[in-house]
N, C-alpha and C. Protein backbone atom coordinates (compact mmCIF):
# COMPACT_ATOMS: atom_id res chain seq x y z
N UNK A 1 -7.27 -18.74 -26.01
CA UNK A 1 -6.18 -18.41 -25.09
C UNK A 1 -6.42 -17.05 -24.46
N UNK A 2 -6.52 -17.20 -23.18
CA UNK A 2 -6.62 -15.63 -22.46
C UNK A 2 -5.64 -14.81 -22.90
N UNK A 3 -5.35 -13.87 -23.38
CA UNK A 3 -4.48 -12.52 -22.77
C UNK A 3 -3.81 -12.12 -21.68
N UNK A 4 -2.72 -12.11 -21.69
CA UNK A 4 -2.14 -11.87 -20.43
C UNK A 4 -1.96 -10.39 -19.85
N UNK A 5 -2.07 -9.83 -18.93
CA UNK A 5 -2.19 -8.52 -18.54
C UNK A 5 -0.65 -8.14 -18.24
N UNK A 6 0.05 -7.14 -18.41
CA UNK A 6 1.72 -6.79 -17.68
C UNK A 6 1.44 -7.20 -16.40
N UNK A 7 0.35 -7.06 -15.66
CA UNK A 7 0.40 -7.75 -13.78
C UNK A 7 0.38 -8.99 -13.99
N UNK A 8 0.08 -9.57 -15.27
CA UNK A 8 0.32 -10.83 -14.51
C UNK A 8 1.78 -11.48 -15.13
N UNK A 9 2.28 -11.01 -16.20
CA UNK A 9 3.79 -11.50 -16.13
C UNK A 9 4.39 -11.13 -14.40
N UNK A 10 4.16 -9.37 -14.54
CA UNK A 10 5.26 -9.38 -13.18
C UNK A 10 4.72 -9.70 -11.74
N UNK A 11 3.76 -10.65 -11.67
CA UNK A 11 3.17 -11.11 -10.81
C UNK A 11 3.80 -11.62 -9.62
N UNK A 12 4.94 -12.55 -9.94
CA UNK A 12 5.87 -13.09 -8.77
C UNK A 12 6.47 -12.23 -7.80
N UNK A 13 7.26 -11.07 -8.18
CA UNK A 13 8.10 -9.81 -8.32
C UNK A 13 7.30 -8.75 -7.51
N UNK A 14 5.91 -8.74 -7.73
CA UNK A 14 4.62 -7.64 -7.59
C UNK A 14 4.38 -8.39 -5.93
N UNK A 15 4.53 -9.28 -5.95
CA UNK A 15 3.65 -10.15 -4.90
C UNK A 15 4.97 -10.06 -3.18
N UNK A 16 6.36 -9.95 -4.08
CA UNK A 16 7.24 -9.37 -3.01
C UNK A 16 7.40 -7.78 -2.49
N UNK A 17 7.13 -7.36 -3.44
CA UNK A 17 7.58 -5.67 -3.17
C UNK A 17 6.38 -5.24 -2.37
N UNK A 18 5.20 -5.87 -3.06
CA UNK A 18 4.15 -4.88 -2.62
C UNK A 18 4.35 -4.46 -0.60
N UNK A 19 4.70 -5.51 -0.10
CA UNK A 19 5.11 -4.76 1.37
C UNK A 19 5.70 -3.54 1.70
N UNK A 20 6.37 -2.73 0.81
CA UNK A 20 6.92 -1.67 0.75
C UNK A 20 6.24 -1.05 1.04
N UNK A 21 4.70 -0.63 1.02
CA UNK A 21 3.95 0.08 1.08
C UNK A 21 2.54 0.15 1.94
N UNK A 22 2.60 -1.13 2.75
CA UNK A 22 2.05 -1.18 4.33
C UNK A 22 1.40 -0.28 4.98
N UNK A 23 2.45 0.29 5.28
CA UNK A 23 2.36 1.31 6.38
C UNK A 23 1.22 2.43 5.77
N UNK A 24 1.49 3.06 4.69
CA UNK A 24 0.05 3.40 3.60
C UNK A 24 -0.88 3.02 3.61
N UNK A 25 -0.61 2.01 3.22
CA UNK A 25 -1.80 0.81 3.19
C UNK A 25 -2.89 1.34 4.53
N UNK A 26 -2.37 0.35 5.35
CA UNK A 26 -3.15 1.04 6.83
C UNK A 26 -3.41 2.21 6.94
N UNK A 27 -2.66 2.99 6.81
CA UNK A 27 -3.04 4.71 6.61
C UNK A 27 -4.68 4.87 6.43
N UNK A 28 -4.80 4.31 5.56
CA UNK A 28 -5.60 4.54 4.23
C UNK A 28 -6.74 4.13 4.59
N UNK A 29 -6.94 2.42 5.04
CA UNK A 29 -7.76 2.04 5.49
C UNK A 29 -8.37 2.20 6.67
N UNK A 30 -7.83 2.54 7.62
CA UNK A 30 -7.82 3.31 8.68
C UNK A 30 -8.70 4.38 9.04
N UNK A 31 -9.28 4.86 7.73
CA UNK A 31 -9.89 6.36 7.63
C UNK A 31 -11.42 5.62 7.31
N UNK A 32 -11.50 4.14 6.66
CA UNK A 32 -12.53 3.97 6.71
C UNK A 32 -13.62 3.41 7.75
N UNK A 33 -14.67 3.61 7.77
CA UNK A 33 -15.80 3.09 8.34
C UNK A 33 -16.93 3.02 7.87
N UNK A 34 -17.12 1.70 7.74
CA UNK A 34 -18.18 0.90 6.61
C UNK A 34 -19.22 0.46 7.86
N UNK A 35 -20.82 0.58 7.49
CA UNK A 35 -21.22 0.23 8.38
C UNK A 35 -21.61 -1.29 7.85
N UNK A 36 -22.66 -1.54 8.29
CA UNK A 36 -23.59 -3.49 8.61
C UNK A 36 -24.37 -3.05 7.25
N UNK A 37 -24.10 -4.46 6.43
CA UNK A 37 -24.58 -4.74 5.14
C UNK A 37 -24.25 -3.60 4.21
N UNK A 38 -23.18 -3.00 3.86
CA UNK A 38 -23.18 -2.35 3.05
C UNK A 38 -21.38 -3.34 2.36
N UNK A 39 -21.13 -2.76 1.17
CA UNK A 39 -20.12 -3.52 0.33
C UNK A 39 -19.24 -2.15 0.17
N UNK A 40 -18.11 -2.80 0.21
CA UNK A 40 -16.74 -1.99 -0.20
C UNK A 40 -16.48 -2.68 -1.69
N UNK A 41 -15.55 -1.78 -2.58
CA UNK A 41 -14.72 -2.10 -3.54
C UNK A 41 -13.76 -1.70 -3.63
N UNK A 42 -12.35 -2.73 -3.52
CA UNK A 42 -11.23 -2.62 -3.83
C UNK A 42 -11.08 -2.87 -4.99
N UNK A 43 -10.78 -1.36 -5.72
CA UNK A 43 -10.96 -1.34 -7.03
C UNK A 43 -8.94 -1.33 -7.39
N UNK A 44 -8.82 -2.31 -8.43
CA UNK A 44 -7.14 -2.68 -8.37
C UNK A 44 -6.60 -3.47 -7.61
N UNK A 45 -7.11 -4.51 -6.96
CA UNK A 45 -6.95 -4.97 -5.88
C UNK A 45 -5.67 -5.70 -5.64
N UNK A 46 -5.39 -6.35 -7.07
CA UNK A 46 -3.83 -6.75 -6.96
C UNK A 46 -3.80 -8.31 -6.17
N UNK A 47 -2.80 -8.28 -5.43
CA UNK A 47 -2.85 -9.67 -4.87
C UNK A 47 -3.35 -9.35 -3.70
N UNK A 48 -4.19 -8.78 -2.55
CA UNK A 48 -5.35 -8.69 -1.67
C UNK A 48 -4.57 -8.32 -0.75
N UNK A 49 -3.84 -7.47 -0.38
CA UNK A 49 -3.13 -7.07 0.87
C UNK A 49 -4.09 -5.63 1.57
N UNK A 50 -4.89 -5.29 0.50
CA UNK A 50 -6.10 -4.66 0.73
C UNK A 50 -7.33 -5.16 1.49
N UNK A 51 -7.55 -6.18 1.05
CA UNK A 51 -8.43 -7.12 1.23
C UNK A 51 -7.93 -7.61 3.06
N UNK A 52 -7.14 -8.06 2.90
CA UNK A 52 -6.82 -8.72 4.26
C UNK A 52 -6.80 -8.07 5.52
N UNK A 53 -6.63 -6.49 5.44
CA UNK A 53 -6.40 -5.60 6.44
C UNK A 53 -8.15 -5.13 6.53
N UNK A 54 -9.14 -4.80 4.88
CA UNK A 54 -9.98 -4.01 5.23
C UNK A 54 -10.60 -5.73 5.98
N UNK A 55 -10.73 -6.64 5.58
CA UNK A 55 -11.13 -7.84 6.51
C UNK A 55 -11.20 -8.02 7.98
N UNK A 56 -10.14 -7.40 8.64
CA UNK A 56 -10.35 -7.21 10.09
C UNK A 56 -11.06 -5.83 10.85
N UNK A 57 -11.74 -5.11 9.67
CA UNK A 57 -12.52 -4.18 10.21
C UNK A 57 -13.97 -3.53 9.54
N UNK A 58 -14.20 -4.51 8.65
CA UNK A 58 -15.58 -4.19 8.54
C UNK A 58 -16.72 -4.77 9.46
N UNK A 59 -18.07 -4.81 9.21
CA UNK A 59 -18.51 -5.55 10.03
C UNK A 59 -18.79 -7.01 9.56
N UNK A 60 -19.22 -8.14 9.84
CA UNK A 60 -19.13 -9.32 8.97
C UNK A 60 -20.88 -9.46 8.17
N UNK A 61 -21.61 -8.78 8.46
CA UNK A 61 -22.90 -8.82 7.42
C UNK A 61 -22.14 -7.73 5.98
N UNK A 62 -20.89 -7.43 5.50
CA UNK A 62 -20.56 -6.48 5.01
C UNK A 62 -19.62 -7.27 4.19
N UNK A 63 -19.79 -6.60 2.81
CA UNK A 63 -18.85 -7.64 2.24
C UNK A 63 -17.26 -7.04 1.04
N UNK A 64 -16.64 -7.54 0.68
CA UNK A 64 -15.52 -6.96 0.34
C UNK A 64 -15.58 -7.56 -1.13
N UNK A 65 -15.13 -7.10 -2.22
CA UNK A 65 -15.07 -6.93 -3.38
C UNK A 65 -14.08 -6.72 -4.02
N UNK A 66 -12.68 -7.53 -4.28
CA UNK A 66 -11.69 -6.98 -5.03
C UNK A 66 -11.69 -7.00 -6.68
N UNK A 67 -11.14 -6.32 -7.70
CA UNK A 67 -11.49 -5.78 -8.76
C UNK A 67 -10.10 -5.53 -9.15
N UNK A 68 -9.91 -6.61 -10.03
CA UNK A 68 -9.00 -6.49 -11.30
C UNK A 68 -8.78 -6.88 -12.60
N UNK A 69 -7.61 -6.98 -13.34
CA UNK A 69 -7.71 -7.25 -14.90
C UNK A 69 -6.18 -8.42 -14.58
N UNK A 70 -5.74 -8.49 -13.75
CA UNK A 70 -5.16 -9.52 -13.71
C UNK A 70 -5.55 -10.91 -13.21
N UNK A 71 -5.83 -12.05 -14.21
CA UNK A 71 -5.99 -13.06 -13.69
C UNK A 71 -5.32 -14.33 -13.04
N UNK A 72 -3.92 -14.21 -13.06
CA UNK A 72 -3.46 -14.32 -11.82
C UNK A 72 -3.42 -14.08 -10.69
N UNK A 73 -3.53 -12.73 -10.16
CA UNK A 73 -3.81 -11.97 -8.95
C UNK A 73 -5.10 -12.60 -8.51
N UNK A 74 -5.90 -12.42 -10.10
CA UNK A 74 -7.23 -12.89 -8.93
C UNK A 74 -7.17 -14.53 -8.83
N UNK A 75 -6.44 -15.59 -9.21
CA UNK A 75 -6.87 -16.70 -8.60
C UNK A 75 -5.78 -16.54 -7.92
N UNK A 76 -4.80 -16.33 -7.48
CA UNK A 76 -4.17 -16.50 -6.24
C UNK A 76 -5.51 -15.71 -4.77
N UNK A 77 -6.04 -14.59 -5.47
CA UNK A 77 -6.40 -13.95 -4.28
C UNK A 77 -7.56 -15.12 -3.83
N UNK A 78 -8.37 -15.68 -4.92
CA UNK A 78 -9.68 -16.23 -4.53
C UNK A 78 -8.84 -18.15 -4.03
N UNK A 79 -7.90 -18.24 -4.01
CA UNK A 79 -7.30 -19.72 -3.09
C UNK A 79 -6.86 -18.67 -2.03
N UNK A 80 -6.45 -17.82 -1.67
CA UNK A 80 -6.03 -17.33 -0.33
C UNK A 80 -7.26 -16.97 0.57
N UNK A 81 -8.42 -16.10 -0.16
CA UNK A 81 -9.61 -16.29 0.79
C UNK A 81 -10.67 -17.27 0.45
N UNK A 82 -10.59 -18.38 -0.40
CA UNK A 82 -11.42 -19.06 -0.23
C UNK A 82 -12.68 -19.77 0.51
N UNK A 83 -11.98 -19.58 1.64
CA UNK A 83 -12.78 -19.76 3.04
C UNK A 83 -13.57 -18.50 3.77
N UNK A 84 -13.58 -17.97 3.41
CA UNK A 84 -14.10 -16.23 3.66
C UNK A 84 -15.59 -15.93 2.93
N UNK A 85 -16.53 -16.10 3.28
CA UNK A 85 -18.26 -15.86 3.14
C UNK A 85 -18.29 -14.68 2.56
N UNK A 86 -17.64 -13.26 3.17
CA UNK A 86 -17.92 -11.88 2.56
C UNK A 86 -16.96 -11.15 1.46
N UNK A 87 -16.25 -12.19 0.62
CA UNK A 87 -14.94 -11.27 0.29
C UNK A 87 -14.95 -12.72 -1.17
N UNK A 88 -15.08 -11.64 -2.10
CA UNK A 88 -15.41 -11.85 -3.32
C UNK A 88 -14.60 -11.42 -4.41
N UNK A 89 -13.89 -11.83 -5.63
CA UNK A 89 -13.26 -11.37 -6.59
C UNK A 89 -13.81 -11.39 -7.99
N UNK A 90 -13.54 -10.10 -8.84
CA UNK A 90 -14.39 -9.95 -9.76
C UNK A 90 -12.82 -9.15 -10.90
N UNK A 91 -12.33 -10.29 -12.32
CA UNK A 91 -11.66 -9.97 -12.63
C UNK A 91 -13.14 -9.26 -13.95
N UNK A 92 -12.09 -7.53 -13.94
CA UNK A 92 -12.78 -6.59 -14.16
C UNK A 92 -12.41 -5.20 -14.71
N UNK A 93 -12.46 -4.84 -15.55
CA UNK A 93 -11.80 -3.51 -16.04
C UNK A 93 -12.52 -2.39 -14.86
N UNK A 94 -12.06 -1.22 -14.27
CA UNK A 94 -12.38 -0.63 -13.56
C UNK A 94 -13.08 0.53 -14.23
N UNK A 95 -13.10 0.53 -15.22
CA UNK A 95 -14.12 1.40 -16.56
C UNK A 95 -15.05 0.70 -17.08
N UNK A 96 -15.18 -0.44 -16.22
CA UNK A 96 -16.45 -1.35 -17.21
C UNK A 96 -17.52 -1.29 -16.18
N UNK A 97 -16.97 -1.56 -14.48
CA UNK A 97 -17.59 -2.07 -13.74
C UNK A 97 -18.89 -1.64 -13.42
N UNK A 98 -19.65 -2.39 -13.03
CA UNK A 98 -21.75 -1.75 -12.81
C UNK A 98 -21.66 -2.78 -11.77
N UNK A 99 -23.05 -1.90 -11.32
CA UNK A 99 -23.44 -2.44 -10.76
C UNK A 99 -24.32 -3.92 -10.56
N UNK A 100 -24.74 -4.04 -12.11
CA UNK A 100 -24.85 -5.60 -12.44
C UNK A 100 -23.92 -6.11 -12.04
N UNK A 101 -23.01 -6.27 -12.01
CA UNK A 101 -21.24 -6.92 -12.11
C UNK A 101 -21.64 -7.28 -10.10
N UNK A 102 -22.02 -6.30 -9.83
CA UNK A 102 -21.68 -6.16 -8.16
C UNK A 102 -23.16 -7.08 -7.81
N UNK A 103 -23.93 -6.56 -8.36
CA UNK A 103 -25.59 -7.57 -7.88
C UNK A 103 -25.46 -9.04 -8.33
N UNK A 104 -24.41 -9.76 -9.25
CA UNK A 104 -24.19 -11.02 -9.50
C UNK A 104 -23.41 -11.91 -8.02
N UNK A 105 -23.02 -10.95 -7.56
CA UNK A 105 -21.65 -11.47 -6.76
C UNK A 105 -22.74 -10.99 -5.28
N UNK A 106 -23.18 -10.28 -5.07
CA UNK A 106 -23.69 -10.08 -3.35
C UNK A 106 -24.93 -10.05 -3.54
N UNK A 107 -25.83 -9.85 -2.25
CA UNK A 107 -27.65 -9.50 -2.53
C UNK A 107 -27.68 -8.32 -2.23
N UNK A 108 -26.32 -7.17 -1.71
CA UNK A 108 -26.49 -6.00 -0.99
C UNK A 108 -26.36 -4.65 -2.21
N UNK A 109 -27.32 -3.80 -1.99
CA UNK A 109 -27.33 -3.15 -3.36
C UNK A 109 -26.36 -1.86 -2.87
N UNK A 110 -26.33 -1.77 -1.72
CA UNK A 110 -25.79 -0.42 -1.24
C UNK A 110 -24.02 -0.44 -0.98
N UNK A 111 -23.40 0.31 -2.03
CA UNK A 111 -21.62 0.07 -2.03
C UNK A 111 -21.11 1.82 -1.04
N UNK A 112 -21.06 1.41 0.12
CA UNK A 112 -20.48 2.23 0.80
C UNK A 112 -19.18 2.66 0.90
N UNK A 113 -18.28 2.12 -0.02
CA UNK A 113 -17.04 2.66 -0.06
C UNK A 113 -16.46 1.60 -1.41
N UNK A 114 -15.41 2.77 -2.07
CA UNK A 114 -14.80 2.08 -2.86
C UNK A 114 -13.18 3.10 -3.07
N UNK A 115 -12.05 1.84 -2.48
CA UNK A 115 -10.51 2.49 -2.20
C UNK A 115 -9.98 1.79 -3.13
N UNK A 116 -9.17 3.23 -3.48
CA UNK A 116 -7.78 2.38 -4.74
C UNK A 116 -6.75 2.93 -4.46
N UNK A 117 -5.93 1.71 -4.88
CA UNK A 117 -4.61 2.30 -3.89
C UNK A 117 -3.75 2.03 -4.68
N UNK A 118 -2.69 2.70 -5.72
CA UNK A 118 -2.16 2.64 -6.33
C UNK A 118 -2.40 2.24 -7.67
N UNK A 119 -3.53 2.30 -7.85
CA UNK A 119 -4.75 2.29 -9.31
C UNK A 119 -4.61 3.51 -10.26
N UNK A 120 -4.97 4.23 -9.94
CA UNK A 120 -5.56 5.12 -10.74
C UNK A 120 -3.87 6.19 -11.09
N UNK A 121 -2.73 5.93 -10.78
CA UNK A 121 -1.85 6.31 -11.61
C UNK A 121 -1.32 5.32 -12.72
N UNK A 122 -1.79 4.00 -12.73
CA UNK A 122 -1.61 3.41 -13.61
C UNK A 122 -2.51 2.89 -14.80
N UNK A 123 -3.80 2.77 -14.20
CA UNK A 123 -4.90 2.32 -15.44
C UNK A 123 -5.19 3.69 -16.49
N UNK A 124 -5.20 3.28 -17.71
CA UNK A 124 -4.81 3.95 -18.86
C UNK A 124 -5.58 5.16 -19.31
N UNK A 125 -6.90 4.47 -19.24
CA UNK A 125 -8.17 5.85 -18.95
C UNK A 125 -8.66 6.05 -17.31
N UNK A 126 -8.11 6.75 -16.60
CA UNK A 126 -7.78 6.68 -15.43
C UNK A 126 -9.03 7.75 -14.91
N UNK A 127 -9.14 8.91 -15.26
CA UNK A 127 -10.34 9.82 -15.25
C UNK A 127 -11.79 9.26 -15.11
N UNK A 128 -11.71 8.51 -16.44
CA UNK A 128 -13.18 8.48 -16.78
C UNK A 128 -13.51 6.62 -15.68
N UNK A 129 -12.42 6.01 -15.14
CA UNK A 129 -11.81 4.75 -14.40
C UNK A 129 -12.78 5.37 -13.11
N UNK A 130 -12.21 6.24 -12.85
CA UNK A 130 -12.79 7.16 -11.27
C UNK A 130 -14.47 7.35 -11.38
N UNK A 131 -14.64 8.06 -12.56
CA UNK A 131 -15.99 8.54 -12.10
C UNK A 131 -17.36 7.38 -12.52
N UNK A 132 -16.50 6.11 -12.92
CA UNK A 132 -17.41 5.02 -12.96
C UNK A 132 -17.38 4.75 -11.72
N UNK A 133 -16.75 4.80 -11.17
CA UNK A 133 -16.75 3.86 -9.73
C UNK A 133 -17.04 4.72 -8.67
N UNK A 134 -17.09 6.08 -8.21
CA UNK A 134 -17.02 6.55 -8.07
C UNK A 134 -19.20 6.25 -8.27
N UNK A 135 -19.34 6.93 -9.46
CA UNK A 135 -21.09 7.10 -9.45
C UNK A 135 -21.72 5.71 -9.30
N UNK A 136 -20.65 4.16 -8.56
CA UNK A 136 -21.45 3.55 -7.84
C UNK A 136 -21.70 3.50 -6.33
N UNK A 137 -21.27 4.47 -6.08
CA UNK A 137 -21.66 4.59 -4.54
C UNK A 137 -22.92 5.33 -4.19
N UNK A 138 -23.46 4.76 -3.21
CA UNK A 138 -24.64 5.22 -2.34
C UNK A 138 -23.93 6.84 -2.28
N UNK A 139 -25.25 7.47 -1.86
CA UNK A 139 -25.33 8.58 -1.33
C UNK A 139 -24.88 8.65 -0.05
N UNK A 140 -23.94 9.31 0.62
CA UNK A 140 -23.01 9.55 1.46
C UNK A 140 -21.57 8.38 1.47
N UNK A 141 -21.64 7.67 0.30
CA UNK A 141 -20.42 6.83 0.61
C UNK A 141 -18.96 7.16 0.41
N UNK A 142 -18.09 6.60 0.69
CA UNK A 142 -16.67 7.40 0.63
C UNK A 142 -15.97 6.83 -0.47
N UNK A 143 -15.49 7.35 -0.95
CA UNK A 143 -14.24 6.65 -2.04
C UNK A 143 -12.78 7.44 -1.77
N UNK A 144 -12.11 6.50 -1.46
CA UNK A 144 -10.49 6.55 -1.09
C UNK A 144 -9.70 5.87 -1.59
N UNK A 145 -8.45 6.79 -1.96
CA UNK A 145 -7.44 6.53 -2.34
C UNK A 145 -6.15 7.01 -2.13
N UNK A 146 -5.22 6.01 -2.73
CA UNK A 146 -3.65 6.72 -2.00
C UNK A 146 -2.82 5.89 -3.26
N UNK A 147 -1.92 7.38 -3.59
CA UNK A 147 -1.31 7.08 -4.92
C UNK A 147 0.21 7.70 -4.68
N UNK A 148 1.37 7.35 -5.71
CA UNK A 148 2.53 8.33 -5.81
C UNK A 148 2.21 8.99 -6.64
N UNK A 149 3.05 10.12 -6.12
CA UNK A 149 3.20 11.45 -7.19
C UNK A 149 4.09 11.82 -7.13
N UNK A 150 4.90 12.53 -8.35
CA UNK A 150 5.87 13.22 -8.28
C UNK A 150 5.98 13.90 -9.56
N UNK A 151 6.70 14.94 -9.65
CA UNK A 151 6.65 15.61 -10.95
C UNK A 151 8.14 15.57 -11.11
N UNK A 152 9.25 15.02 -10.95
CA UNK A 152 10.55 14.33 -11.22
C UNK A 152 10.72 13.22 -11.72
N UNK A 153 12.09 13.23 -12.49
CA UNK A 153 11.87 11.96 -13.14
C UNK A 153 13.51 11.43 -12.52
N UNK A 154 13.05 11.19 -11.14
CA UNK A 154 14.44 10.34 -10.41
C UNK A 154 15.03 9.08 -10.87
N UNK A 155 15.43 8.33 -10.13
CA UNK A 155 15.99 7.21 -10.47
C UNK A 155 14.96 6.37 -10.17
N UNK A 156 14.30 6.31 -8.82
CA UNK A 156 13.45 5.81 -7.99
C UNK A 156 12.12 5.92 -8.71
N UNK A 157 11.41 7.04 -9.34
CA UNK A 157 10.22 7.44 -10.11
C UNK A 157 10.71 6.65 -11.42
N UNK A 158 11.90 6.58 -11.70
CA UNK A 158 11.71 5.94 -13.91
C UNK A 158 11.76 4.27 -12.97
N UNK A 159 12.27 3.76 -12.22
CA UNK A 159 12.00 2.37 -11.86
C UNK A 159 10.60 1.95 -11.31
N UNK A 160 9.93 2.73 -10.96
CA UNK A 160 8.54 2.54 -10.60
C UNK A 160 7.82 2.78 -11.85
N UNK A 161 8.18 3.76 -13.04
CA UNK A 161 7.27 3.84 -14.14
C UNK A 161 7.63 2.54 -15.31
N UNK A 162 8.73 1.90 -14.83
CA UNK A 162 9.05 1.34 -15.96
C UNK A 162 8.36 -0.54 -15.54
N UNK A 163 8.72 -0.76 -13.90
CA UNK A 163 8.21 -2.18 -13.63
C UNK A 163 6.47 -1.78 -13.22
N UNK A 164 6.04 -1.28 -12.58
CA UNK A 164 4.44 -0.59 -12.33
C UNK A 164 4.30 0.05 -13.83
N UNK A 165 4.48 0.32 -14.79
CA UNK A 165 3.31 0.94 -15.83
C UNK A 165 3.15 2.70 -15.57
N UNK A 166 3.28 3.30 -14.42
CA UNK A 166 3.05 4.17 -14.01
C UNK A 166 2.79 5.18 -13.95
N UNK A 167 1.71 5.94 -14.34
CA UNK A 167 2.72 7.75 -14.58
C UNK A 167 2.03 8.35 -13.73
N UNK A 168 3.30 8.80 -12.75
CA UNK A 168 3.58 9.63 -11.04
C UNK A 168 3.25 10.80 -11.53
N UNK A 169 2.99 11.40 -12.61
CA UNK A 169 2.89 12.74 -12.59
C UNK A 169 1.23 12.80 -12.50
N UNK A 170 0.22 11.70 -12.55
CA UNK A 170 -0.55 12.45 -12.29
C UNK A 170 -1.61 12.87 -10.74
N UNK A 171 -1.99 13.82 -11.35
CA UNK A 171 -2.72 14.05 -9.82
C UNK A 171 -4.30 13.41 -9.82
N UNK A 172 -3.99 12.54 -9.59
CA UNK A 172 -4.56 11.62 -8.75
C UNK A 172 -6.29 12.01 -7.87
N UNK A 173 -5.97 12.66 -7.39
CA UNK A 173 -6.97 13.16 -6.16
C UNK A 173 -7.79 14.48 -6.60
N UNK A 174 -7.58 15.42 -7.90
CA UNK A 174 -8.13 16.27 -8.46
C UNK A 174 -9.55 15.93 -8.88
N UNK A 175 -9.88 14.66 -9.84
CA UNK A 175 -11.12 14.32 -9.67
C UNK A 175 -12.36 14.15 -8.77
N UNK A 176 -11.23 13.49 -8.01
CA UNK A 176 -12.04 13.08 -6.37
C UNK A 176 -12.50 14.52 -5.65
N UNK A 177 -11.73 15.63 -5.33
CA UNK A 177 -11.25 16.82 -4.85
C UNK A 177 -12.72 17.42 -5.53
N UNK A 178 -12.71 17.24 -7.17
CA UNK A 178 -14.43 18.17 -7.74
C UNK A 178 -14.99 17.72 -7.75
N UNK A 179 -15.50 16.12 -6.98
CA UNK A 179 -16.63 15.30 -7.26
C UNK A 179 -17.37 15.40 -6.20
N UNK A 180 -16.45 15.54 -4.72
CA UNK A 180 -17.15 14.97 -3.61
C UNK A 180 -17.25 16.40 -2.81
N UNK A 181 -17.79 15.87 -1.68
CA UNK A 181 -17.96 16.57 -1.06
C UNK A 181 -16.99 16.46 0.76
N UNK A 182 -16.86 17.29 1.66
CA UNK A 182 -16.14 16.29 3.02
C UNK A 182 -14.78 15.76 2.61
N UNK A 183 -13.89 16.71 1.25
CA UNK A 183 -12.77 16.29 0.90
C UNK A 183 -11.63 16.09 1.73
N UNK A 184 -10.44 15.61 1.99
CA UNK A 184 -9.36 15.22 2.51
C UNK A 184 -8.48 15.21 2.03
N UNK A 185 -6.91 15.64 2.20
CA UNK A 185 -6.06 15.59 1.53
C UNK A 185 -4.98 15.32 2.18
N UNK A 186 -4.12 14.42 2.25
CA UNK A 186 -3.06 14.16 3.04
C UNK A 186 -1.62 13.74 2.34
N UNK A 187 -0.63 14.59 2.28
CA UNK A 187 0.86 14.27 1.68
C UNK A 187 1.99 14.09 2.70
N UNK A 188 2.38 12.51 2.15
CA UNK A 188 3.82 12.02 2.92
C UNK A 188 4.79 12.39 2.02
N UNK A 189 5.96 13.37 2.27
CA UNK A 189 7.06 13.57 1.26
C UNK A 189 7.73 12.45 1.93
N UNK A 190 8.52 12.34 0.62
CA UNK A 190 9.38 11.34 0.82
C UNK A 190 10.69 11.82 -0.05
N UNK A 191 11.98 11.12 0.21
CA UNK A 191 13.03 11.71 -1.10
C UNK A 191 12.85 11.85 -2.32
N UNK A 192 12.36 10.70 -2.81
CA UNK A 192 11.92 10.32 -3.73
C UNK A 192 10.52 10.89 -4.77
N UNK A 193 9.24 10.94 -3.92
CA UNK A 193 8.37 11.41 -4.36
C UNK A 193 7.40 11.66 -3.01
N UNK A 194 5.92 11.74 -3.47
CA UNK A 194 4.81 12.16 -2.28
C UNK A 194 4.05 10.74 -2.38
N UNK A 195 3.69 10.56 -1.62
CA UNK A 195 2.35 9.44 -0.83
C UNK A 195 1.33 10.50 -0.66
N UNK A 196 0.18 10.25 -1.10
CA UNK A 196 -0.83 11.07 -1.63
C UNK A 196 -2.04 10.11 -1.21
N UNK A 197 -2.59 10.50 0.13
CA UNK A 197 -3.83 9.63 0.80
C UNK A 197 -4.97 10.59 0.63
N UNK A 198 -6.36 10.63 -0.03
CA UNK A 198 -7.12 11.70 -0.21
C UNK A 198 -8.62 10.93 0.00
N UNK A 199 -9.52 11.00 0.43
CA UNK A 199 -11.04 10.82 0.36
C UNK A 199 -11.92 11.75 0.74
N UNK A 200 -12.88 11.33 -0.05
CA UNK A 200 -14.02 12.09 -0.11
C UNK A 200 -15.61 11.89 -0.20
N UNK A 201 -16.63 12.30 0.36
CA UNK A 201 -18.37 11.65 0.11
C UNK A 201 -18.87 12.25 -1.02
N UNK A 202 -19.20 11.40 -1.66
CA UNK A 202 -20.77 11.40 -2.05
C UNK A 202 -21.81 12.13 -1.91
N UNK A 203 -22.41 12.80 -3.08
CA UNK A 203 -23.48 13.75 -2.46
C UNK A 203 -24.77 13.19 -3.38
């Protein structure tokens, strides 16, 4: 009997809200540019609302990679793109992942970007989560992400830590910030807490 992950009990629930956060979303992706034959990873990928947006702007010799530990998420995601040649799902701890994992699934060795978007305040070893994925990118590739933060414990922050897993207090983008190089940092306040969009290259 598989194991069930907390994403995939609140899977139904996860699969409505996640629109809340769109407009981010795009933000985010927005900043990227992937060139011909190189692979992205949507690391956390969730139910593919990642997937679907970076889909209308890579190039199509280029392929997409979503990455999670929920296996629900990922067979809903892999019947929603089924029909899709470049866009691949790999249920996956984001501290495990290699590049074996990635050479099973494409022929392209070179991972030019890898975005998480609301990942890395929730997966548990979250640090050492980053700099795996993170030391699979090519030389000059980008890794982006966009997370909440807040150092309050509102009404709005204990309901996001309690249905998401969450913890808003951390900073997120500090790893990224001493790893790379061509850093970025971008904060949406909000009442509630910050939207925290940050990327950075590869050296």
């Amino acid at each position: 009997m598989i194991k069930k992950t907390w994403y995939d009990w609140i899977f139904p629930v996860y699969f409505i809200l996640g629109d809340n956060y769109l407009k981010w979303r795009k933000d985010t992706i927005n900043l990227i540019n992937l060139g011909p034959n190189e692979v992205i990873i949507d690391l956390c990928s969730g139910t593919g609302r990642n997937v679907e947006l970076l889909s209308q702007r890579i190039p199509s010799s280029s392929h997409i990679i979503g990455v999670d530990t929920s296996l629900s998420m990922q067979k809903f995601c892999r019947k929603k793109f089924r029909t899709s040649q470049n866009i691949h799902f790999l249920k996956k701890s984001a501290n495990d992942l290699s590049k074996e994992d990635i050479s099973q699934l494409v022929p392209i060795e070179d991972i030019g970007c890898v975005i998480c978007t609301l990942g890395l305040s929730v997966i548990p070893k979250w640090r050492e989560a980053f700099f795996n994925a993170f030391s699979l990118l090519k030389t000059g590739g980008m890794f982006i992400l966009f997370d909440i933060h807040s150092k309050q414990s509102n009404f709005a922050c204990k309901c996001i830590k309690c249905f998401a897993k969450a913890d808003l207090s951390r900073e997120t983008w500090i790893p990224l910030q001493e790893a790379s190089t061509d850093f970025h940092f971008i904060k949406y306040s909000t009442h509630f807490f910050d939207i925290v969009i940050a990327h950075g290259i590869k050296t």
